[in-house]
C-alpha atoms as a PDB file:
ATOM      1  CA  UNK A   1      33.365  24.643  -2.888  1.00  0.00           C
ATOM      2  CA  UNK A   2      33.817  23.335  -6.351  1.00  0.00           C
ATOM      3  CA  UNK A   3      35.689  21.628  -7.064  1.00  0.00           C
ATOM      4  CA  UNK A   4      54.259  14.329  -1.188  1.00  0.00           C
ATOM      5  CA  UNK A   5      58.161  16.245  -2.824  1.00  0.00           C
ATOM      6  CA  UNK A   6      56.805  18.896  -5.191  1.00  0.00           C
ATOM      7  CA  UNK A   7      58.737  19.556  -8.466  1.00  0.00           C
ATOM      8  CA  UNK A   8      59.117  23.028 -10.660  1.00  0.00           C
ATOM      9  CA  UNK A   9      56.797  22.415 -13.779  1.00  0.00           C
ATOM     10  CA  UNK A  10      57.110  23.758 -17.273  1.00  0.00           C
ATOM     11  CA  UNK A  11      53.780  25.656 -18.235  1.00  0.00           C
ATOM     12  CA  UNK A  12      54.089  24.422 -22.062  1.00  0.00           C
ATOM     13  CA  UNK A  13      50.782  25.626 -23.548  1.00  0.00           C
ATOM     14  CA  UNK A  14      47.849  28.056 -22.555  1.00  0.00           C
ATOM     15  CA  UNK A  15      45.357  27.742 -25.425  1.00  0.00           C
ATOM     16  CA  UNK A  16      42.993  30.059 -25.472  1.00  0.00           C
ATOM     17  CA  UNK A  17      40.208  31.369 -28.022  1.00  0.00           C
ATOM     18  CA  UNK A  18      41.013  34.837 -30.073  1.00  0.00           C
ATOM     19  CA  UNK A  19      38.146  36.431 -28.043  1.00  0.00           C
ATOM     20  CA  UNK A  20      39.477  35.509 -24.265  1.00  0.00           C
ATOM     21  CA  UNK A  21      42.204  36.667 -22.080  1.00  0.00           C
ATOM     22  CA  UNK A  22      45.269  34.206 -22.086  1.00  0.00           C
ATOM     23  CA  UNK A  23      45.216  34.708 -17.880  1.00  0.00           C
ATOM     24  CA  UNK A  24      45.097  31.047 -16.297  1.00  0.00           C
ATOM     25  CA  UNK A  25      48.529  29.903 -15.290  1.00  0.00           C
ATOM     26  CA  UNK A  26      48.870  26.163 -14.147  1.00  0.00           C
ATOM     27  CA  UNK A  27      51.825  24.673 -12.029  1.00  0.00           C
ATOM     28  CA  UNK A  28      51.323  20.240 -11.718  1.00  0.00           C
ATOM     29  CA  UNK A  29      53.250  19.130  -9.265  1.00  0.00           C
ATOM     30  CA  UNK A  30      54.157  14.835  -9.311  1.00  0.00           C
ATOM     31  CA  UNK A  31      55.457  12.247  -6.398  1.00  0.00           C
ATOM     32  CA  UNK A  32      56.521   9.071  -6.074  1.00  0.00           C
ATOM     33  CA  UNK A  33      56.857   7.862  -2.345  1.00  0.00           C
ATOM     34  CA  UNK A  34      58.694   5.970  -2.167  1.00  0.00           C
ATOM     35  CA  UNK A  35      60.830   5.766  -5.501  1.00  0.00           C
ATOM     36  CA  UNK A  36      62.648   2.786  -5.760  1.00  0.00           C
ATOM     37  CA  UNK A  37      62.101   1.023  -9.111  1.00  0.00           C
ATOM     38  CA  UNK A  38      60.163  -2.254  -8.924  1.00  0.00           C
ATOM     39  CA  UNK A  39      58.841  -1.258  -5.620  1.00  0.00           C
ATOM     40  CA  UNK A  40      55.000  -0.190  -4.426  1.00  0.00           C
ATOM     41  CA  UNK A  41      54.627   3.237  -4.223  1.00  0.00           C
ATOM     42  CA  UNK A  42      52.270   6.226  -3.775  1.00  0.00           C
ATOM     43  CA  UNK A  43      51.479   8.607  -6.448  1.00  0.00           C
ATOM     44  CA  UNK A  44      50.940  11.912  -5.510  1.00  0.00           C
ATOM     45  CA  UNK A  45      49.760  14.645  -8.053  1.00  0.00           C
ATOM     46  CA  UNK A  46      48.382  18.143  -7.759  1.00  0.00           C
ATOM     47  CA  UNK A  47      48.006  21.350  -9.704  1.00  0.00           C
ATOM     48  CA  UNK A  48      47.384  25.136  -8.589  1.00  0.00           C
ATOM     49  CA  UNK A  49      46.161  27.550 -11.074  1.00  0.00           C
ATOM     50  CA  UNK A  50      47.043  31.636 -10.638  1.00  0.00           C
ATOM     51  CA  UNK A  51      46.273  34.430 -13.585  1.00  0.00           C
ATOM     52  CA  UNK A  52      48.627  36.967 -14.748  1.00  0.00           C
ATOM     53  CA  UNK A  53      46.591  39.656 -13.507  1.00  0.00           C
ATOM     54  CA  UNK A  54      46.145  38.572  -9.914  1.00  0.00           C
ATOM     55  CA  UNK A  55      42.438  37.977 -10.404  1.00  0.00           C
ATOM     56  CA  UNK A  56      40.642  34.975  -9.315  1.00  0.00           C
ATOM     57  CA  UNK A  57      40.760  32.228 -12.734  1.00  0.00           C
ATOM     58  CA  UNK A  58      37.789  31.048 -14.358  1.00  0.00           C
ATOM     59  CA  UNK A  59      35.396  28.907 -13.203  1.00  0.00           C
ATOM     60  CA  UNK A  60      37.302  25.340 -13.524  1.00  0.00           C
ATOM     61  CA  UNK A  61      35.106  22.689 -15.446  1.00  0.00           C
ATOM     62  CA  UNK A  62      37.225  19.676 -15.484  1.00  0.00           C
ATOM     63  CA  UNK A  63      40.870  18.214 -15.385  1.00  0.00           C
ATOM     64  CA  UNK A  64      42.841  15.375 -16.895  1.00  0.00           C
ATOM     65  CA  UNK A  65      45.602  14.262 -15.352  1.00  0.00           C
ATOM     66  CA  UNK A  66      47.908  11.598 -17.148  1.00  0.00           C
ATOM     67  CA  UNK A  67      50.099   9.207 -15.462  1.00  0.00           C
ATOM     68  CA  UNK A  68      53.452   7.360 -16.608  1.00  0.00           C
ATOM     69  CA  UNK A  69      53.599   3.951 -18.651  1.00  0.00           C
ATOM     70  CA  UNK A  70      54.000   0.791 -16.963  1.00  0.00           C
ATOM     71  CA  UNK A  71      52.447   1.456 -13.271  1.00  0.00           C
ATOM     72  CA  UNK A  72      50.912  -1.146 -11.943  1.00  0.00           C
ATOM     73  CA  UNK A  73      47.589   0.257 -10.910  1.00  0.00           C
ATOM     74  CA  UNK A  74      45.586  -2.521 -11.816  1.00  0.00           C
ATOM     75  CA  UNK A  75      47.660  -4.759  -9.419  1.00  0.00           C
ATOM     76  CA  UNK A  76      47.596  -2.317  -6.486  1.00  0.00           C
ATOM     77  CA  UNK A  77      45.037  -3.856  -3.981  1.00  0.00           C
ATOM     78  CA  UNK A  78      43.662  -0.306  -4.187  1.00  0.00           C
ATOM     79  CA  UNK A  79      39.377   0.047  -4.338  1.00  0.00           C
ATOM     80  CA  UNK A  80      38.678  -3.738  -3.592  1.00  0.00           C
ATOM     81  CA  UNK A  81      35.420  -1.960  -2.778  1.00  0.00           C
ATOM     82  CA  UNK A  82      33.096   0.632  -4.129  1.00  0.00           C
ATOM     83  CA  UNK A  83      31.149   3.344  -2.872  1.00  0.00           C
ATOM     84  CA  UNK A  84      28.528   5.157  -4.652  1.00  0.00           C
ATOM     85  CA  UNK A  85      27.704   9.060  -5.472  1.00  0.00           C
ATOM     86  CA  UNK A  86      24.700   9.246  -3.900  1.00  0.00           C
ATOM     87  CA  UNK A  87      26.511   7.216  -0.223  1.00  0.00           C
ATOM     88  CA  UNK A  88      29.051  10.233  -0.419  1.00  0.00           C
ATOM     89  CA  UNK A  89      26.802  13.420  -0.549  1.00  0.00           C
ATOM     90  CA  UNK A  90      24.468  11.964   1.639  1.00  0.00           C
ATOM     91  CA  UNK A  91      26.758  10.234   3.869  1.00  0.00           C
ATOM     92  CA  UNK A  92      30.244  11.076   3.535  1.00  0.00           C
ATOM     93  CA  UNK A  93      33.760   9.226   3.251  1.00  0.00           C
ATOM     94  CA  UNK A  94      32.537   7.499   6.584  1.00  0.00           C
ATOM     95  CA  UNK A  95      29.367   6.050   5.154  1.00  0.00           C
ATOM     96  CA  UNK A  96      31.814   3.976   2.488  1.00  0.00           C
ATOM     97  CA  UNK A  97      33.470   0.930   2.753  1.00  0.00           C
ATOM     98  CA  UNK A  98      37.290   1.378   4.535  1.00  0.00           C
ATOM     99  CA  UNK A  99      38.806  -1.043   1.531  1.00  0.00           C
ATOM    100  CA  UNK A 100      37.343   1.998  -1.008  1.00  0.00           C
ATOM    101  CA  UNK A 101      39.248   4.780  -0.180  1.00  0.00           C
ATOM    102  CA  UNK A 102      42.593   5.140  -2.429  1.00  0.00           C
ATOM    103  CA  UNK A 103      43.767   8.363  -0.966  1.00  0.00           C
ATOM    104  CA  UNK A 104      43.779  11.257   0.289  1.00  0.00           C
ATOM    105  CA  UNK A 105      44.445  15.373  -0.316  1.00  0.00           C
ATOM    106  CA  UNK A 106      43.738  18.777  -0.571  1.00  0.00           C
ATOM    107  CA  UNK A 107      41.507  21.509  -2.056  1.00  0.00           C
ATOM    108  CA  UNK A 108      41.066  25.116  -2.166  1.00  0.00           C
ATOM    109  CA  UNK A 109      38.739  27.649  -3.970  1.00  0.00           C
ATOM    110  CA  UNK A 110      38.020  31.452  -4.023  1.00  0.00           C
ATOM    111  CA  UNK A 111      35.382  33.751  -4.729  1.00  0.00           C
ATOM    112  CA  UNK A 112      34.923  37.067  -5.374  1.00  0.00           C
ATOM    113  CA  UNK A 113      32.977  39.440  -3.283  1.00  0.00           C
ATOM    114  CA  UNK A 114      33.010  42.805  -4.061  1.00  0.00           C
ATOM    115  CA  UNK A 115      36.816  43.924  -3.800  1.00  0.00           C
ATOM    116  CA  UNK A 116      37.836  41.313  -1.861  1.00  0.00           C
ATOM    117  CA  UNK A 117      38.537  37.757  -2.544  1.00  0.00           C
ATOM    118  CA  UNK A 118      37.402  35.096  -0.262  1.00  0.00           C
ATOM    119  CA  UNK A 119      39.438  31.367   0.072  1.00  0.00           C
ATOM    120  CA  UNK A 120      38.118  28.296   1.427  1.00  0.00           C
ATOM    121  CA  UNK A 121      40.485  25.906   1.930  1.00  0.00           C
ATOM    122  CA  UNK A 122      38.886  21.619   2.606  1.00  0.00           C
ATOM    123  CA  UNK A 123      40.205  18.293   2.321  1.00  0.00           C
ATOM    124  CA  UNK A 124      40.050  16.011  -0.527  1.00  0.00           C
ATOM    125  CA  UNK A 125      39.421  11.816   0.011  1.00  0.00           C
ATOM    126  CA  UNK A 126      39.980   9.770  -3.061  1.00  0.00           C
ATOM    127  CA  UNK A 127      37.215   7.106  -3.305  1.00  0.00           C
ATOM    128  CA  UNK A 128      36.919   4.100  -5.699  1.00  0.00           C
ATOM    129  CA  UNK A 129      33.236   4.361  -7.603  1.00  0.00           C
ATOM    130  CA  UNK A 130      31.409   1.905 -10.028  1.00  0.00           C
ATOM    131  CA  UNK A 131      33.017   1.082 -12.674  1.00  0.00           C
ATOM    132  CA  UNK A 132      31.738   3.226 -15.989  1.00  0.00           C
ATOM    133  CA  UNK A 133      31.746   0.816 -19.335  1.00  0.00           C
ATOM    134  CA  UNK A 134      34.886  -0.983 -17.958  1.00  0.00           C
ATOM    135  CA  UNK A 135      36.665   1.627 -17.095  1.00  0.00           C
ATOM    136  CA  UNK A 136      37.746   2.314 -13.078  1.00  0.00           C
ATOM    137  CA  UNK A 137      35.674   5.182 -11.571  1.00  0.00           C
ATOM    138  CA  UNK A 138      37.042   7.757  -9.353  1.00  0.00           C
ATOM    139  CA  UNK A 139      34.767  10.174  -6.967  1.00  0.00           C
ATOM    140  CA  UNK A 140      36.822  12.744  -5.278  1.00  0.00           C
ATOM    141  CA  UNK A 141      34.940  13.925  -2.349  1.00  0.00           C
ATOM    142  CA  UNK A 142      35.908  17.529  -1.464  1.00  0.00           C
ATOM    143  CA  UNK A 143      34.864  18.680   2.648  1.00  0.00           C
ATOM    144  CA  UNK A 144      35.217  21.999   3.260  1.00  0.00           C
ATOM    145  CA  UNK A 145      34.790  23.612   6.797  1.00  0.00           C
ATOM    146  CA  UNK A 146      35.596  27.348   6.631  1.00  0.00           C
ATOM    147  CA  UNK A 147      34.399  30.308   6.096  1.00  0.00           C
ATOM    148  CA  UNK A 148      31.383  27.746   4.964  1.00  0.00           C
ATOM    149  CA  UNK A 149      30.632  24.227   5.521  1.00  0.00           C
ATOM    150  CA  UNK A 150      30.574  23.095   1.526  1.00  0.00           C
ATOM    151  CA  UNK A 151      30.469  18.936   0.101  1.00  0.00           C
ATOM    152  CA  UNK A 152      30.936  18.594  -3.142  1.00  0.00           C
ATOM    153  CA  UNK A 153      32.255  14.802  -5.352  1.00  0.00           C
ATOM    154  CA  UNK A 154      33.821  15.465  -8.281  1.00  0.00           C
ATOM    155  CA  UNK A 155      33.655  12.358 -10.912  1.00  0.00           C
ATOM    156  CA  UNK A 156      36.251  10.781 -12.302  1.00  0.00           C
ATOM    157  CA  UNK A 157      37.456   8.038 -14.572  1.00  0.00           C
ATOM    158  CA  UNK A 158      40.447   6.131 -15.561  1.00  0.00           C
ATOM    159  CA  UNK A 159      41.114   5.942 -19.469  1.00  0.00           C
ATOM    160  CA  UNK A 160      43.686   4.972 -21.967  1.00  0.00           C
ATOM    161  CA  UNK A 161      46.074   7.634 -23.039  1.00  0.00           C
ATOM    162  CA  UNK A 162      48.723   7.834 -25.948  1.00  0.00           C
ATOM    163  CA  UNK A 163      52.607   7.198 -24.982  1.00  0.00           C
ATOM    164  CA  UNK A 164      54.582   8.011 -23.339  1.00  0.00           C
ATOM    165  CA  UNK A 165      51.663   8.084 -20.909  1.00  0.00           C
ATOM    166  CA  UNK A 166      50.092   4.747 -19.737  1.00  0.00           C
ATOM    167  CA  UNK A 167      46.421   6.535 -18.725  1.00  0.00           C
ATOM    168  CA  UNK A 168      44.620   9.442 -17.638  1.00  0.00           C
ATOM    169  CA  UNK A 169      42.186  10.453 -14.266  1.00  0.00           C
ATOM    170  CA  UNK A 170      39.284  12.564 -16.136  1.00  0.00           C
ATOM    171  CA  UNK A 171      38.185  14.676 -13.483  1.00  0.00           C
ATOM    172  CA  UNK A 172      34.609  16.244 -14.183  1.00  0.00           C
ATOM    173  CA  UNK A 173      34.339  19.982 -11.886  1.00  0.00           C
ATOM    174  CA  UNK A 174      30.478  21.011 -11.662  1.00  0.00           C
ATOM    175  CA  UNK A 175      30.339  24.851 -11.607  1.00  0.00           C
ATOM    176  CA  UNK A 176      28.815  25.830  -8.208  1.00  0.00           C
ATOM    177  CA  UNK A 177      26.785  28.626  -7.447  1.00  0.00           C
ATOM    178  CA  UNK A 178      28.244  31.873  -5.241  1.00  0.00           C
ATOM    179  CA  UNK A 179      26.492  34.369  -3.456  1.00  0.00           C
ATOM    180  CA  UNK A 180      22.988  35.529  -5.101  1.00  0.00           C
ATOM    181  CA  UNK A 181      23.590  36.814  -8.386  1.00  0.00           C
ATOM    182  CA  UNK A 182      27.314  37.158  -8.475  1.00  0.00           C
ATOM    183  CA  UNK A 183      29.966  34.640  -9.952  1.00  0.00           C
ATOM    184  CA  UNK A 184      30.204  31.068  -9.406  1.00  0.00           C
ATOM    185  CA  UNK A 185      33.130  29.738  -7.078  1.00  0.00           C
ATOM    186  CA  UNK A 186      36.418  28.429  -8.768  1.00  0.00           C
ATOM    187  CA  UNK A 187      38.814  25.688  -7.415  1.00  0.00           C
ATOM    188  CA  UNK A 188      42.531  27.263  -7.423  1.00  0.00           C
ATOM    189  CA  UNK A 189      44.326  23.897  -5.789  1.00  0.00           C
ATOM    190  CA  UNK A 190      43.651  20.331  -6.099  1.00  0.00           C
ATOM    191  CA  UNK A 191      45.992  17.696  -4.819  1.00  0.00           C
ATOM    192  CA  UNK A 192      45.387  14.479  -3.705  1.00  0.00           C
ATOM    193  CA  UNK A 193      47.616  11.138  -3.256  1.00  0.00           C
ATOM    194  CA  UNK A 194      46.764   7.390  -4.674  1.00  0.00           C
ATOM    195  CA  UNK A 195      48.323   4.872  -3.192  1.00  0.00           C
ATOM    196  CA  UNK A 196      48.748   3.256   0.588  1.00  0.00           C
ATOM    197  CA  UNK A 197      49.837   5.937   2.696  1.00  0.00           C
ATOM    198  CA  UNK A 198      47.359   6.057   5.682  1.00  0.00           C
ATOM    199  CA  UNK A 199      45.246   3.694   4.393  1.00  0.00           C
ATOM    200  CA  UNK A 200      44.303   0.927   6.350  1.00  0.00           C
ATOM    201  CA  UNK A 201      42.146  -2.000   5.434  1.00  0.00           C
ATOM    202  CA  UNK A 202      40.103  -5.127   6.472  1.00  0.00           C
ATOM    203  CA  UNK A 203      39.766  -8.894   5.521  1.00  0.00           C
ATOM    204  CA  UNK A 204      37.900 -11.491   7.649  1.00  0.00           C
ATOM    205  CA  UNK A 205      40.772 -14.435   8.511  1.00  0.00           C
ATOM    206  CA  UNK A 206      39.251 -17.412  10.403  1.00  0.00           C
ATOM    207  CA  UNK A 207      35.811 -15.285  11.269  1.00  0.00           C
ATOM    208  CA  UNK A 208      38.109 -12.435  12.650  1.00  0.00           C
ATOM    209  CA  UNK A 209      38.467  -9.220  11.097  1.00  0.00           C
ATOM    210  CA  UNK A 210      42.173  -8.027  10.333  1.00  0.00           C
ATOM    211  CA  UNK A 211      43.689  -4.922   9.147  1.00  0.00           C
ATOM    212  CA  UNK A 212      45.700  -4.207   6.521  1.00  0.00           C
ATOM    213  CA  UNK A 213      48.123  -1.648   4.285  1.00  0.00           C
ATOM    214  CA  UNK A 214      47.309  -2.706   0.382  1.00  0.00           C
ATOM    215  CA  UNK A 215      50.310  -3.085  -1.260  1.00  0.00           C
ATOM    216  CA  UNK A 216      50.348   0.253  -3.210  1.00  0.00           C
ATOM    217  CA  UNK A 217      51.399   0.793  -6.959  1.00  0.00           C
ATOM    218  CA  UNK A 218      53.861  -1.185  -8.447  1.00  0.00           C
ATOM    219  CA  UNK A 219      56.727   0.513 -10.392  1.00  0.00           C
ATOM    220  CA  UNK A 220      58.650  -0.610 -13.385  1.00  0.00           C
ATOM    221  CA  UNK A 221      62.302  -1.961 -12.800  1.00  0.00           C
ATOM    222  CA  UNK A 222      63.294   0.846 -15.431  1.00  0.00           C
ATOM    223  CA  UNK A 223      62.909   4.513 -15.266  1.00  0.00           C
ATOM    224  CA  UNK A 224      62.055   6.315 -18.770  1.00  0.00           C
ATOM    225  CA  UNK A 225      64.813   8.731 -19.924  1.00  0.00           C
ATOM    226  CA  UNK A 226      64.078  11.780 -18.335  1.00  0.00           C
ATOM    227  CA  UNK A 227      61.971  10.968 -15.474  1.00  0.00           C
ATOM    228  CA  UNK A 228      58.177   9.378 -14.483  1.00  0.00           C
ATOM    229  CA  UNK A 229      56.299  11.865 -17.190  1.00  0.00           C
ATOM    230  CA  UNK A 230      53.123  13.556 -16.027  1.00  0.00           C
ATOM    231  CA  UNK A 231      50.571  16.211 -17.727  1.00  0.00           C
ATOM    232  CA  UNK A 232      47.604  17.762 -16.830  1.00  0.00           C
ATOM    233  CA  UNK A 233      45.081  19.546 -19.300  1.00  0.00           C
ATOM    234  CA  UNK A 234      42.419  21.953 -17.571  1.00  0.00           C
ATOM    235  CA  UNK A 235      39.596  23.589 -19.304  1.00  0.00           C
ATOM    236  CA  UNK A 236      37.593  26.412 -17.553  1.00  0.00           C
ATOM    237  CA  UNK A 237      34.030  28.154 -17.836  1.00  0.00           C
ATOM    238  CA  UNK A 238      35.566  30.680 -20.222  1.00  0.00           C
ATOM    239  CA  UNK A 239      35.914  28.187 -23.060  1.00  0.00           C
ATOM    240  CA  UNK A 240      39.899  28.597 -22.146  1.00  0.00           C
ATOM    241  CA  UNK A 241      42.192  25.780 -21.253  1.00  0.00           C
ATOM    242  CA  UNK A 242      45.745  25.062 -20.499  1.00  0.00           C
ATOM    243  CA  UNK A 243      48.209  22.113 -20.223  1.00  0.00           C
ATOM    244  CA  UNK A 244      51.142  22.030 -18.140  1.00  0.00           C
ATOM    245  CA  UNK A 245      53.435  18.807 -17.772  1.00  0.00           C
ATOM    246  CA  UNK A 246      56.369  17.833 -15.085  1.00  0.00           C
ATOM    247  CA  UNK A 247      58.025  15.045 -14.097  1.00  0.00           C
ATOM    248  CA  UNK A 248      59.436  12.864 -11.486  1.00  0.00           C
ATOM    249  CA  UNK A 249      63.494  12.388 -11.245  1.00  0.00           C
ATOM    250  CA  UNK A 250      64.952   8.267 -11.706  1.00  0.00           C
ATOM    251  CA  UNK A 251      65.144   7.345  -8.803  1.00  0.00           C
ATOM    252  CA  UNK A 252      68.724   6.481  -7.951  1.00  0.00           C
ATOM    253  CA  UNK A 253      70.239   2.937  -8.070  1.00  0.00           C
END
């Protein structure tokens, strides 16, 4: 396969080239949990892509999802450790360190085959990588079970973003092969959370090891007018992409 309160989004833009069909449609979908201003939260963000005409979408190729001003990811106590590429295909989420994991989520894909249109659904954990020229690496590691058992990371990377945004997660999608011959497999649904919620960690206190929640991302004592802002831009196999953008109520005082 290649690769919580959800919110109606505004589909503002589906760019497409004169010679392609203007069929991707993109919902995002933002959380904070839980919002109280100046307090740690979880962000949770996700997107689901359908086409006008029913069909399965394009191929997706990558994703870039940009976050609000002002969150304090860099003070989080999120990814204290990192895990590599290579430890995740080979070994899995469980062959990482416990204080690298920043969240978890959600995937699904389908692919054609013949008439019909098969969906495999998987889970999604969020792992800190390497950092990549300074910047904070992110390797989502997709785990699918049914109708086949498919492993796939995705790479991603934290970068700076115009206002009103304070960053972006580029999210790379390698295009991965189908049946013999026929089209390759497109993801439909990606969510995934980054924050504390079920995460535990460890420190060593006094030659003992103790666990711990990190204390999660902090959020600014003001809201922007209008809400937390999110977007997300997705480009596809086709040489299509589209941008869709939503965004999370003030929380109340």
């Amino acid at each position: 396969m290649r690769r919580a309160r959800h919110l109606t989004t505004l589909i503002v833009c589906l760019c497409l080239p004169a010679s392609a069909q203007a069929t991707q449609v993109v919902k995002l979908d933002a959380t904070l949990a839980p919002d109280r201003l100046g307090q740690a939260a979880t962000i949770g963000f996700g997107f689901h892509i359908t086409t006008t005409t029913h069909d399965v979408p394009a191929p997706l190729t990558g994703v870039a999802v940009s976050y609000p001003n002002n969150l304090g990811i860099a003070l989080s106590g999120l990814g204290l450790a990192t895990c590599t590429e290579t430890t995740l295909e080979r070994s899995g989420p469980e062959g990482c360190p416990a204080d690298s994991i920043m969240g978890y989520g959600t995937a699904r894909a389908e692919l054609p085959v013949g008439t019909d249109i098969v969906e495999e659904t998987g889970t999604v954990t969020l792992v800190r990588g390497p950092s990549q020229n300074g910047h904070l690496a992110l390797l989502f590691y997709t785990n699918a079970e049914t109708p086949v058992s498919s492993q796939t990371v995705l790479p991603g990377v934290l970068l700076p973003t115009p206002a009103p945004y304070g960053g972006r997660i580029s999210i790379t999608v390698p295009l991965i092969e189908g049946l013999p011959d026929g089209p390759d497999v497109t993801v439909t649904q990606l969510s995934s959370t980054l924050g504390p919620q079920h995460l535990t960690y460890y420190e060593t206190v006094h030659g003992r090891q103790i666990s711990y929640h990190p204390n999660g991302i902090l959020l600014p004592d003001h809201c922007p007018r209008g809400g937390f802002p999110f977007a997300a831009e997705l480009r596809f196999a086709d040489g299509s992409h589209a941008v869709a953008r939503t965004s999370v109520p003030c929380p109340r005082s």
